[in-house]
C-alpha atoms as a PDB file:
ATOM      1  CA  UNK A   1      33.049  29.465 -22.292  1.00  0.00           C
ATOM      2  CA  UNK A   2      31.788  26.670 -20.226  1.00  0.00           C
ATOM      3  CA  UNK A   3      28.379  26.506 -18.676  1.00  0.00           C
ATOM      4  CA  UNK A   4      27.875  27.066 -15.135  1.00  0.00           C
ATOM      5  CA  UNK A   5      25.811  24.936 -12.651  1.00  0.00           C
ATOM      6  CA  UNK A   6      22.064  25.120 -13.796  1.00  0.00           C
ATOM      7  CA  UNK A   7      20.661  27.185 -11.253  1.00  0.00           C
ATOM      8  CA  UNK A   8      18.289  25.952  -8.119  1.00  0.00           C
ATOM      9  CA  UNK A   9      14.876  27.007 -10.210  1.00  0.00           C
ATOM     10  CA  UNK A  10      15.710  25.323 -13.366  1.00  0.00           C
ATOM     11  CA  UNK A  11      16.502  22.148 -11.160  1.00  0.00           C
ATOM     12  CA  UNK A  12      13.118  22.518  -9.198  1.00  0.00           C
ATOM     13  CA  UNK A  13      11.460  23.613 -13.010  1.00  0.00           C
ATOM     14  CA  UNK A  14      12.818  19.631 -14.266  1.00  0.00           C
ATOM     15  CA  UNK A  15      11.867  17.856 -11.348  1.00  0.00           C
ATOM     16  CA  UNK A  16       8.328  19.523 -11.625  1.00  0.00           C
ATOM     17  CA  UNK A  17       8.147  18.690 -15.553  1.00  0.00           C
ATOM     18  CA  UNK A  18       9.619  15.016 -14.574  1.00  0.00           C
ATOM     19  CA  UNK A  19       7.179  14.692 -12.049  1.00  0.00           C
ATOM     20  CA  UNK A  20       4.407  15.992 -14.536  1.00  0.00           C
ATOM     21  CA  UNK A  21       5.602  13.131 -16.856  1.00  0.00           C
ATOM     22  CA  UNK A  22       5.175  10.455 -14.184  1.00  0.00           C
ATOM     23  CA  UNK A  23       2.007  11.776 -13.619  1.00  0.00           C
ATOM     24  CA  UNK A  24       0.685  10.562 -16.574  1.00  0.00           C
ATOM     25  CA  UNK A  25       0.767   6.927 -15.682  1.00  0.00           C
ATOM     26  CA  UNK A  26      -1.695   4.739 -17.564  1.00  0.00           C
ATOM     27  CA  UNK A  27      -2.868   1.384 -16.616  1.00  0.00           C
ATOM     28  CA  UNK A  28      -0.965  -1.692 -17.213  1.00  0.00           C
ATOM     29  CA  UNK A  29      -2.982  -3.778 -20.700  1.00  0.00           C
ATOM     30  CA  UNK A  30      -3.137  -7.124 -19.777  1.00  0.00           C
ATOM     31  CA  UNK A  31      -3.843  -6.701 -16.105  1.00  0.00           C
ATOM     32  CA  UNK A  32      -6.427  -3.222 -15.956  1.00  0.00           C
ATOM     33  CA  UNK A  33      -8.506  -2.410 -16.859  1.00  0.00           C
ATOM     34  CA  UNK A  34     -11.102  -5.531 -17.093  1.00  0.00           C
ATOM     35  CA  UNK A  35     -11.406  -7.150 -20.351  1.00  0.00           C
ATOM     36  CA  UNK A  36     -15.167  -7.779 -21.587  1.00  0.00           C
ATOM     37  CA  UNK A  37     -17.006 -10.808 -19.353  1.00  0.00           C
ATOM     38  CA  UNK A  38     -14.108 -10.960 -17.064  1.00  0.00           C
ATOM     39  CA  UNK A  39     -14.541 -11.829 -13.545  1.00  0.00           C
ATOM     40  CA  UNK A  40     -13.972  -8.686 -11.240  1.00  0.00           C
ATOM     41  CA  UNK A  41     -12.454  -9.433  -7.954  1.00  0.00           C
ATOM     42  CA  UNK A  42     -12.423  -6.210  -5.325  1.00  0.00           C
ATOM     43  CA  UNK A  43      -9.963  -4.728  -3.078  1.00  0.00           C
ATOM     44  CA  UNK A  44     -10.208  -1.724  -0.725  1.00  0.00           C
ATOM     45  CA  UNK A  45      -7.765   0.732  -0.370  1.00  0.00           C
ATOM     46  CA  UNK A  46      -8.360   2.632   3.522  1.00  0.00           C
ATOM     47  CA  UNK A  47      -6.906   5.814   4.926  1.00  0.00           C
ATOM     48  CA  UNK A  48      -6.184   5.884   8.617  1.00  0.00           C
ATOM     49  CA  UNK A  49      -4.795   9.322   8.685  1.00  0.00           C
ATOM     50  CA  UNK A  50      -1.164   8.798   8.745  1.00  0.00           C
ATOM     51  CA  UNK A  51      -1.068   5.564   7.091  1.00  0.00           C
ATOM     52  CA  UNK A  52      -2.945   3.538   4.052  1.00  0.00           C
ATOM     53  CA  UNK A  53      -3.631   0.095   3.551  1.00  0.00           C
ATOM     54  CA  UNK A  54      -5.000  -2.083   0.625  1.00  0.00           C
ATOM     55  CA  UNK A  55      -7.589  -5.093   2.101  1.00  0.00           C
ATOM     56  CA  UNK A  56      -8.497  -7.972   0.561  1.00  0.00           C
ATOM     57  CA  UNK A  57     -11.385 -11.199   0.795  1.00  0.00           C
ATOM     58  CA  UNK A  58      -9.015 -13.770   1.596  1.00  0.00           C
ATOM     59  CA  UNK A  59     -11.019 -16.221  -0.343  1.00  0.00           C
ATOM     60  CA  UNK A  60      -9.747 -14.179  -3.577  1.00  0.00           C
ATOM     61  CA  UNK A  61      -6.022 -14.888  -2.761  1.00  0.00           C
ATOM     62  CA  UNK A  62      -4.502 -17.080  -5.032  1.00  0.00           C
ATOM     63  CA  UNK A  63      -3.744 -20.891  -3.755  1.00  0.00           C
ATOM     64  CA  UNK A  64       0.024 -20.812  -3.020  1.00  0.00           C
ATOM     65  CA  UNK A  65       0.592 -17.202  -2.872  1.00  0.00           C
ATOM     66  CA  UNK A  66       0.739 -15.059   0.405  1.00  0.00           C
ATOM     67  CA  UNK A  67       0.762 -17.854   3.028  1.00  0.00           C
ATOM     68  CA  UNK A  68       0.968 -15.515   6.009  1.00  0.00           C
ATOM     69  CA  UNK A  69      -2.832 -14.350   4.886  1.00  0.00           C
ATOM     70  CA  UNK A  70      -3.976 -17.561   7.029  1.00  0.00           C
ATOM     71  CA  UNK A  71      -2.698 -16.709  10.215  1.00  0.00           C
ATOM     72  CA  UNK A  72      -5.986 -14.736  10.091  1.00  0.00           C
ATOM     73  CA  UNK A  73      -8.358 -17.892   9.563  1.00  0.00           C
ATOM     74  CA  UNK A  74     -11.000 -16.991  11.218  1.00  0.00           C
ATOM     75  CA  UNK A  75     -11.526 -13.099   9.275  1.00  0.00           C
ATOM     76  CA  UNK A  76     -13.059 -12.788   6.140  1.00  0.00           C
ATOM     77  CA  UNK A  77     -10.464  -9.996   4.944  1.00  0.00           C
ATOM     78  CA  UNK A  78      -6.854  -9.248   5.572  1.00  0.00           C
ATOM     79  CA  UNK A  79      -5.825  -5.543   5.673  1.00  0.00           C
ATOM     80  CA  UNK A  80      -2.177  -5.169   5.213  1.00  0.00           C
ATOM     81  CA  UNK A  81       0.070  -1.482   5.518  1.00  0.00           C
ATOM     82  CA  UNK A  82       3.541  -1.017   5.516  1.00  0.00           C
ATOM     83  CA  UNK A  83       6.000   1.767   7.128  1.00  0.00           C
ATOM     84  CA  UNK A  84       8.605   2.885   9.739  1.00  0.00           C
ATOM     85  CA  UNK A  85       8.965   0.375  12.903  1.00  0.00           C
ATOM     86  CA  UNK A  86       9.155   2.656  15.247  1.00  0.00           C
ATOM     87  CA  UNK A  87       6.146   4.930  13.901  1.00  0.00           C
ATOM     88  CA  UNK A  88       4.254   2.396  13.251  1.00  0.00           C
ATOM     89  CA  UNK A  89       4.464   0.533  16.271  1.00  0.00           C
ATOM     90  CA  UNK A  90       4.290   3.948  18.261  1.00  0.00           C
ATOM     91  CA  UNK A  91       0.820   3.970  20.815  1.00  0.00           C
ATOM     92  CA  UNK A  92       0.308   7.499  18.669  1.00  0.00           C
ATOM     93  CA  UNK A  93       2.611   8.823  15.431  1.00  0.00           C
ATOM     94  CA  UNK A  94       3.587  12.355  16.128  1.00  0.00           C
ATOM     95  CA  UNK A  95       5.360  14.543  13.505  1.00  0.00           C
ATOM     96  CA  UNK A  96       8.951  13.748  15.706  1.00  0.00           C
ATOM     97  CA  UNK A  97       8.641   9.919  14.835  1.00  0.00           C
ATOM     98  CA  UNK A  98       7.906  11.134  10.948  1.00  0.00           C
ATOM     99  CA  UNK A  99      10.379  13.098  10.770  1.00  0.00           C
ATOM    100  CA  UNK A 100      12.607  10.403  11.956  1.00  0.00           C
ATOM    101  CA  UNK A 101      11.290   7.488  10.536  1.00  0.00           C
ATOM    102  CA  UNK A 102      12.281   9.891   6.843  1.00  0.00           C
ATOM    103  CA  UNK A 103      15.718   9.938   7.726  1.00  0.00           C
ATOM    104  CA  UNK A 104      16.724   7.945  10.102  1.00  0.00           C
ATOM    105  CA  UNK A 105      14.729   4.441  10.087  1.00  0.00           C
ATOM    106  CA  UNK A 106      16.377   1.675  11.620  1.00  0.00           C
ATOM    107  CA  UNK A 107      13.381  -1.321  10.102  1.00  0.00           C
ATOM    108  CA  UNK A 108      10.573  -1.454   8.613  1.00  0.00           C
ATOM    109  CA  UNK A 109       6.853  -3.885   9.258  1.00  0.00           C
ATOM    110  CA  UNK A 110       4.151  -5.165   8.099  1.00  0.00           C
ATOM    111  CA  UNK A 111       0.472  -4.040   9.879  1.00  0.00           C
ATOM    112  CA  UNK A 112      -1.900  -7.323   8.898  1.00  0.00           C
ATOM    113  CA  UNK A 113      -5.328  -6.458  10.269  1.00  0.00           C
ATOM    114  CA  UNK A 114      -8.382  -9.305  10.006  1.00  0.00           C
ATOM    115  CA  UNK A 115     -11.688  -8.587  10.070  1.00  0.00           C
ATOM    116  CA  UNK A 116     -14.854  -9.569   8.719  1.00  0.00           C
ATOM    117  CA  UNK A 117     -18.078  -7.648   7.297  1.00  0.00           C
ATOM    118  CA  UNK A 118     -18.106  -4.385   4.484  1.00  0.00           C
ATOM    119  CA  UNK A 119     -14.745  -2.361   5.225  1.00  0.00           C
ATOM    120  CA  UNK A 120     -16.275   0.696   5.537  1.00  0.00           C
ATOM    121  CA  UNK A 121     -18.024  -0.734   8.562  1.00  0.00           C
ATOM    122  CA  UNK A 122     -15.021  -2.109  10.292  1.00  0.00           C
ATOM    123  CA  UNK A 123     -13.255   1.015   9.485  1.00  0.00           C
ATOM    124  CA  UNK A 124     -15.805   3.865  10.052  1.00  0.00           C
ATOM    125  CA  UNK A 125     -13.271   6.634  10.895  1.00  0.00           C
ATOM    126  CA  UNK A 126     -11.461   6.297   7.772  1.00  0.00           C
ATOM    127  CA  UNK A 127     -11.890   6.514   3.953  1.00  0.00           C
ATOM    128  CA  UNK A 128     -12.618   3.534   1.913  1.00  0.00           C
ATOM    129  CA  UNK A 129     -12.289   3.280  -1.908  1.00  0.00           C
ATOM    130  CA  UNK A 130     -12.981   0.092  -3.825  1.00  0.00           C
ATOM    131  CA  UNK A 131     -11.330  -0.951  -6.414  1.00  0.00           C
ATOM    132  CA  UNK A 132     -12.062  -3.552  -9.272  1.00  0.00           C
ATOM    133  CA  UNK A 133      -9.134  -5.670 -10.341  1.00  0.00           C
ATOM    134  CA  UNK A 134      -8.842  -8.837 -12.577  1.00  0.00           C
ATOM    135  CA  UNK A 135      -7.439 -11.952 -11.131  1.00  0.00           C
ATOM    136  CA  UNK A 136      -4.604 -11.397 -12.874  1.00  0.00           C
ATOM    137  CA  UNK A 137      -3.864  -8.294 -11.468  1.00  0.00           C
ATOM    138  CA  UNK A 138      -5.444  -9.682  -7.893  1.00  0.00           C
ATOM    139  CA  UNK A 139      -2.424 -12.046  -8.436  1.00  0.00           C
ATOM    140  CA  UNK A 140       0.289  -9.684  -8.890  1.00  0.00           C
ATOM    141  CA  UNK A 141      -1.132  -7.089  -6.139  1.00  0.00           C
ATOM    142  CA  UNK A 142      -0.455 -10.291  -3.254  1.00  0.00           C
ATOM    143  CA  UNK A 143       2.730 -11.489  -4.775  1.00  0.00           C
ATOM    144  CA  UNK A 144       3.913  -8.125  -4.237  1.00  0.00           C
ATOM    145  CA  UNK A 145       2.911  -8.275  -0.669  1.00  0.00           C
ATOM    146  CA  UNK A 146       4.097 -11.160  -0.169  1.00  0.00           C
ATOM    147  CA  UNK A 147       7.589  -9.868  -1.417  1.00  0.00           C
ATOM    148  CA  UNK A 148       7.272  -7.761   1.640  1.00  0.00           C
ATOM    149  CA  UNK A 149       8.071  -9.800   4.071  1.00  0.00           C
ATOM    150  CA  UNK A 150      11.469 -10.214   5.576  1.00  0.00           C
ATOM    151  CA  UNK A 151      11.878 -14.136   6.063  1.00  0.00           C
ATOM    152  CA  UNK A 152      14.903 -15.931   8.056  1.00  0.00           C
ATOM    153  CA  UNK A 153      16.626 -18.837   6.509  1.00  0.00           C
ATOM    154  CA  UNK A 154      14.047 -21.051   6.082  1.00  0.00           C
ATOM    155  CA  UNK A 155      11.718 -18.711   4.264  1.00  0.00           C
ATOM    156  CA  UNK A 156       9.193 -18.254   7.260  1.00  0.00           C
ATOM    157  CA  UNK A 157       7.796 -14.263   7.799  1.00  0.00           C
ATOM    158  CA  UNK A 158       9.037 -13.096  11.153  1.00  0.00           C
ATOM    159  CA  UNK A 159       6.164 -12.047  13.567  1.00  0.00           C
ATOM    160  CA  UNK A 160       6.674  -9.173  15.662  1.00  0.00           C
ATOM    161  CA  UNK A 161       3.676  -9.050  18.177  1.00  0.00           C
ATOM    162  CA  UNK A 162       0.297  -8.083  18.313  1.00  0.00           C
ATOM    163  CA  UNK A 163      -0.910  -4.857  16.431  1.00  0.00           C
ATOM    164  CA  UNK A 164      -2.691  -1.712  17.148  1.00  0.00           C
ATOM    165  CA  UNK A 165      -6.211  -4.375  16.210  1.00  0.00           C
ATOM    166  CA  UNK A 166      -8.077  -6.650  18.037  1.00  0.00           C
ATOM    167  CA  UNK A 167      -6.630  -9.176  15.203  1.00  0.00           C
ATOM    168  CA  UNK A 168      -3.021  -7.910  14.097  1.00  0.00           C
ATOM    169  CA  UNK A 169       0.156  -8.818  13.941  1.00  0.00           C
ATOM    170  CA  UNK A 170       3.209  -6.947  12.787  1.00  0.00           C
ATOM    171  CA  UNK A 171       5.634  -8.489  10.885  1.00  0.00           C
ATOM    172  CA  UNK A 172       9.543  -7.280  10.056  1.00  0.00           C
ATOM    173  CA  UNK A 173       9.370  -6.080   6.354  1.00  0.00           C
ATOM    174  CA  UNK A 174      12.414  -6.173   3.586  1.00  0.00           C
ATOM    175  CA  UNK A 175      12.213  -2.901   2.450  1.00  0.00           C
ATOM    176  CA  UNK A 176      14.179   0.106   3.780  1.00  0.00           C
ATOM    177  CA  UNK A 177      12.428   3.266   4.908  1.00  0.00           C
ATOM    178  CA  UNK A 178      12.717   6.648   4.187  1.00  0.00           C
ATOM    179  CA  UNK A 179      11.964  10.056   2.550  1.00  0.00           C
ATOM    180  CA  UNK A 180      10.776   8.571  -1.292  1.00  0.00           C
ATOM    181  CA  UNK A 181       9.237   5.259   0.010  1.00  0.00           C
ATOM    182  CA  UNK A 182       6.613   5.802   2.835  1.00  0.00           C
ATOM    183  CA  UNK A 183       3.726   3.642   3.810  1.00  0.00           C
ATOM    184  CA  UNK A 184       1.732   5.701   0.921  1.00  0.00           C
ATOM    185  CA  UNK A 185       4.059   5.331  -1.331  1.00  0.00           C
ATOM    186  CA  UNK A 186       4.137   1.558  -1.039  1.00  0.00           C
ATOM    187  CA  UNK A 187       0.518   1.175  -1.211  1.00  0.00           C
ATOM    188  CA  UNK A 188       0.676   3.108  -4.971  1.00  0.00           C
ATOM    189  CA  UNK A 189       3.535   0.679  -5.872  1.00  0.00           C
ATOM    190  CA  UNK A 190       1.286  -2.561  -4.904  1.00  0.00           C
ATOM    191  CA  UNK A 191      -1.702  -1.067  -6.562  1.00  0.00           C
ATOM    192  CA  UNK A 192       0.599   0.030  -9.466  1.00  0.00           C
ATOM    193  CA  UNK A 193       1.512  -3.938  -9.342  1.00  0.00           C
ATOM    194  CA  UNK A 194      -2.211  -4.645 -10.251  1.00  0.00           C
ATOM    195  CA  UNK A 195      -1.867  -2.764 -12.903  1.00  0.00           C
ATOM    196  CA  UNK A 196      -3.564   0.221 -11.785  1.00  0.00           C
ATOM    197  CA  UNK A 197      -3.368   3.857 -13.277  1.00  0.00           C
ATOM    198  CA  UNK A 198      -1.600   5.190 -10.403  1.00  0.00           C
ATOM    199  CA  UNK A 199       1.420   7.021  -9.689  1.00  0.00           C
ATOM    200  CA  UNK A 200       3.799   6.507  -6.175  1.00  0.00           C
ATOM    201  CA  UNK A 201       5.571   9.625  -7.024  1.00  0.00           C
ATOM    202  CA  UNK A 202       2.291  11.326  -6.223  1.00  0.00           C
ATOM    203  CA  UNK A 203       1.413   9.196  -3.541  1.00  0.00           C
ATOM    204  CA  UNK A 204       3.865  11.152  -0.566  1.00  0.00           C
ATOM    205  CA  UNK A 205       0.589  11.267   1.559  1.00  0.00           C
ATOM    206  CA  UNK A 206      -2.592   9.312   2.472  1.00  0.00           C
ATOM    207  CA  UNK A 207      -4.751  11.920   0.628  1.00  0.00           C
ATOM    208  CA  UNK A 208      -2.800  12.116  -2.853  1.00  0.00           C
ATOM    209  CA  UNK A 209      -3.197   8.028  -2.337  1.00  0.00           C
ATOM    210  CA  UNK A 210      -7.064   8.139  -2.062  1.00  0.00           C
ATOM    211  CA  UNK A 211      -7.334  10.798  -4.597  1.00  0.00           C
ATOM    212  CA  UNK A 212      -5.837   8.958  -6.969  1.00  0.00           C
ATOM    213  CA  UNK A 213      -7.456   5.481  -5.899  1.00  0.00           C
ATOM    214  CA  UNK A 214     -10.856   7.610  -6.863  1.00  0.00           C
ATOM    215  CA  UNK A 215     -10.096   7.820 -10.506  1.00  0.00           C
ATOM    216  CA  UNK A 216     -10.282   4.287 -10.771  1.00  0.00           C
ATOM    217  CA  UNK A 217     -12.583   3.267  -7.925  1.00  0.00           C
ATOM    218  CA  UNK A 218     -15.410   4.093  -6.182  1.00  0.00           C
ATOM    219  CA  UNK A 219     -16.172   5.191  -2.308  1.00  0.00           C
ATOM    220  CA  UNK A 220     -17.042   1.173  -0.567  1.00  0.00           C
ATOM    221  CA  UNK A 221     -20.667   1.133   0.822  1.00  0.00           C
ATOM    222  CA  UNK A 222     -21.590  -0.783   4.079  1.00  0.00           C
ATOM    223  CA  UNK A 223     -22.864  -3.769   2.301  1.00  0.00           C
END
């Protein structure tokens, strides 16, 4: 006699030991964490309810990669999300535009916010978590982002307007949208890039993303 189907709660039972497995995510040797007398270069990964975002001095940027991080000259960091068009570039995100934006996205963008001074400052209604990477890993993180970007022909990013800042822009992104790749998501996968201990099947919402960003990091001070 053949088996039958396995039923719905052995399914949910696999995906929960599967998910268990991928929880277990260790960092990446080579790239996290620091080797002995290394130089440490930090990042910031922010909360903003909804959304996350991963900023970075953009005097640490490696010459050559991430070009669009100039259009911000005159800010000493570069704060960079990703997500949904229309949620994104919503006045307010509402639970409609979520649900939406998880099954139905037509693009998505690029939020590049400049600013200057400690993040927690320029951010005071969020969380802020810094995080210690080695230039290797510094390298990876903004050659991810910079694999972001949808480009036309000719290999330029595609600006989209101003952003919800006083110094944004949004840009059209590559990736597609939806369900198992959010904004959150993509902010474990360029962390994960650094070669941090961090897991994007974990990372559904902003809080499993700063939980996890804990483990490695620390809350950023005002200095």
């Amino acid at each position: 006699m053949r088996p039958g189907p396995p039923s719905r709660s052995t399914v949910l039972l696999a995906l929960s030991a599967l998910a268990l497995v991928a929880g277990c995510a260790g960092p990446i040797r080579g790239l996290y964490p620091l080797r002995p007398g290394e130089r440490a270069v930090s990042v910031y990964v922010l909360s903003h309810g909804w959304h996350t975002g991963i900023a970075v001095r953009r005097a640490d940027v490696p010459a050559g990669v991430w070009p669009e991080h100039g259009d911000f000259a005159g800010s000493e960091f570069v704060e960079v999300g990703w997500g949904d068009r229309d949620f994104y570039q919503a006045p307010e995100g509402t639970s409609g535009l979520a649900l939406r934006a998880a099954v139905w996205s037509r693009a998505s963008v690029l939020h590049v916010v400049g600013f200057s001074g400690a993040a927690r400052r320029a951010f005071p209604a969020g969380d802020v978590v810094e995080l210690r990477l080695s230039t290797r890993g510094l390298e990876r993180l903004t050659l991810f982002i910079q694999d972001a970007y949808a480009r036309d022909a000719a290999g330029r990013a595609m600006p989209l307007g101003p952003g919800q800042a006083p110094v944004s822009r949004f840009y059209l992104a590559r990736e597609a949208y939806y369900l198992w790749r959010t904004c959150n998501t993509w902010t474990a996968r360029a962390l994960r890039a650094a070669g941090v201990p961090i897991t994007p099947l974990y990372a559904i919402t902003a809080g499993n993303v700063m939980y996890q960003a804990r483990q490695s990091g620390e809350e950023a001070d005002t200095q």
